[in-house]
C-alpha atoms as a PDB file:
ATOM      1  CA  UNK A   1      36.591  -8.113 -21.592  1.00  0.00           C
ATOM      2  CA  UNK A   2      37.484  -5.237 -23.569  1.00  0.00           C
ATOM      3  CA  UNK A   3      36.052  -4.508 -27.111  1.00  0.00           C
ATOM      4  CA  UNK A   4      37.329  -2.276 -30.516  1.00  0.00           C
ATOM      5  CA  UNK A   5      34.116  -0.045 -30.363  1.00  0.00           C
ATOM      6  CA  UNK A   6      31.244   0.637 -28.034  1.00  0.00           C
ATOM      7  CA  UNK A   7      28.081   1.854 -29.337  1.00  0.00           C
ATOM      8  CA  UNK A   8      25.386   3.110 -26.771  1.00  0.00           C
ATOM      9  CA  UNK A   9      22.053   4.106 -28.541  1.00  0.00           C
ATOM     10  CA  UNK A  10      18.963   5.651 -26.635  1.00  0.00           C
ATOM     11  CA  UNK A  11      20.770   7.048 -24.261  1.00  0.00           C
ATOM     12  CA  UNK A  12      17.592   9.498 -23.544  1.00  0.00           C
ATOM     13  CA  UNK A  13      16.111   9.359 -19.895  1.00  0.00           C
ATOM     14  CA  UNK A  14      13.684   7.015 -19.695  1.00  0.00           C
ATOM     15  CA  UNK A  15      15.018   4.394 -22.140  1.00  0.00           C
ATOM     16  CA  UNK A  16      18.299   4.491 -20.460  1.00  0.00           C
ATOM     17  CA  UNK A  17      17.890   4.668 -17.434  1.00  0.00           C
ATOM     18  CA  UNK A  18      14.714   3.046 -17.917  1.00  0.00           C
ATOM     19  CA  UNK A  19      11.623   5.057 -16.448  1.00  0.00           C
ATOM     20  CA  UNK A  20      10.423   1.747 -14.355  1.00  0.00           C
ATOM     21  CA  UNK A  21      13.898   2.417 -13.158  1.00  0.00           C
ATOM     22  CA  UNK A  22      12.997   5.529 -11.319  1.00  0.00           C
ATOM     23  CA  UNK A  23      11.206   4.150  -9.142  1.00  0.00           C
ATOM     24  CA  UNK A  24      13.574   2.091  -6.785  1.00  0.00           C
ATOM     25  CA  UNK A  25      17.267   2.927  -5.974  1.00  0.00           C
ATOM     26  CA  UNK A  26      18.222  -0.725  -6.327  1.00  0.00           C
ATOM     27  CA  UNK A  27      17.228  -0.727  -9.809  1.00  0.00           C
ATOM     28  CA  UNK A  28      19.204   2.944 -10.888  1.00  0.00           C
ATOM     29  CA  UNK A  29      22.131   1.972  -9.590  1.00  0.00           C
ATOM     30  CA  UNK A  30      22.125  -1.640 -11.399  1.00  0.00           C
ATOM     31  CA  UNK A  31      21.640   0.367 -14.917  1.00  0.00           C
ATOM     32  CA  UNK A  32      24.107   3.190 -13.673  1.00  0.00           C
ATOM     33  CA  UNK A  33      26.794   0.335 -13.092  1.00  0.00           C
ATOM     34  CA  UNK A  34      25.464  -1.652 -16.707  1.00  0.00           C
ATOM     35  CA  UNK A  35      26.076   2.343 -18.082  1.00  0.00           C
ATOM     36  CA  UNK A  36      29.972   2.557 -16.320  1.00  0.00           C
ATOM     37  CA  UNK A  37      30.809  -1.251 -17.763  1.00  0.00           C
ATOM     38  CA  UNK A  38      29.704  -0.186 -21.222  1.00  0.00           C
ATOM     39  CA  UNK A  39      31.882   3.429 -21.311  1.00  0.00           C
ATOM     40  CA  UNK A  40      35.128   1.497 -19.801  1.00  0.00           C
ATOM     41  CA  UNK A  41      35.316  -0.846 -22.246  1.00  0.00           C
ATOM     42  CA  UNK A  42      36.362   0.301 -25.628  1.00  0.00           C
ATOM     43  CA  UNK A  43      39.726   0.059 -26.357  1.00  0.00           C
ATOM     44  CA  UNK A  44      39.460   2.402 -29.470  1.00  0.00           C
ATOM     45  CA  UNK A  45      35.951   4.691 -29.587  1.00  0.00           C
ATOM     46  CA  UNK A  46      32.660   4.944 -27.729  1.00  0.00           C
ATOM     47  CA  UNK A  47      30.069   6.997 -29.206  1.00  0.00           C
ATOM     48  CA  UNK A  48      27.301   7.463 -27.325  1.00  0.00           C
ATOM     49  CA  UNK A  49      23.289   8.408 -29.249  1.00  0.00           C
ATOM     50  CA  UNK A  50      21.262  10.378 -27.567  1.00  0.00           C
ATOM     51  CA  UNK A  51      18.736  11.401 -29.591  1.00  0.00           C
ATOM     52  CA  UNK A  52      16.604  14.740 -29.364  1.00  0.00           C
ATOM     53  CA  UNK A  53      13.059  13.331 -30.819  1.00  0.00           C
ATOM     54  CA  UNK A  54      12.123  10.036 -29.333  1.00  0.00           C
ATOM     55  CA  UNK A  55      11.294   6.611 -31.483  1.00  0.00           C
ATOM     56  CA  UNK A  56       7.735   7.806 -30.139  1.00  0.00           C
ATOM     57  CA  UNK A  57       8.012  11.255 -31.079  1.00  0.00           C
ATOM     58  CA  UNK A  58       8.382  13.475 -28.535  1.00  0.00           C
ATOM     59  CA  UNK A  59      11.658  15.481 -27.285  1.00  0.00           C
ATOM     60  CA  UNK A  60      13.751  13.585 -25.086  1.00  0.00           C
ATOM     61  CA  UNK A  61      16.873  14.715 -23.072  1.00  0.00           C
ATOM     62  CA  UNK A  62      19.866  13.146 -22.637  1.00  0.00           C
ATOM     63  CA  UNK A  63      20.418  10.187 -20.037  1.00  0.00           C
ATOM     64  CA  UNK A  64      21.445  11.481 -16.956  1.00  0.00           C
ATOM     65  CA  UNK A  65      24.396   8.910 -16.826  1.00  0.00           C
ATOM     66  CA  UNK A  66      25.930  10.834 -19.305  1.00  0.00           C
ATOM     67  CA  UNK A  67      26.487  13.877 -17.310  1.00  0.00           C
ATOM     68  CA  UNK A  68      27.495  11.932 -14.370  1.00  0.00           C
ATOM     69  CA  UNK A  69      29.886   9.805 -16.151  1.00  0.00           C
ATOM     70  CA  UNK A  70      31.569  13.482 -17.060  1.00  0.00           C
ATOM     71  CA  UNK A  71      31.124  12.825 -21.048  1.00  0.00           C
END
């Protein structure tokens, strides 16, 4: 199913993927395919927030699916 606009937020590393994700393969690839779902379906935009400061406070980077997804 396809949808107008698809709106990713916290896509930092360890939010998305999740850092409990780290630790086992099975679990990575289960958010990495969740992550490839999400950017496929828009039919008209996708933005995508990654922010720089955490909802904790302190500097996060980007989620690695981004940069493997070639976005």
């Amino acid at each position: 199913t396809e949808a107008k606009h698809i709106v990713i937020i916290e896509a930092v590393n360890e939010v998305f993927p999740h850092r409990l994700s780290m630790v086992s393969r099975k679990l990575i690839e289960a958010e990495r395919r969740l992550f490839y779902v999400a950017i496929t379906r828009s039919r008209d935009s996708l933005t995508i927030l990654a922010p720089r400061i955490s909802y904790t406070g302190t500097l996060s980077t980007p989620s690695q699916f981004i940069g493997e997804a070639g976005l």
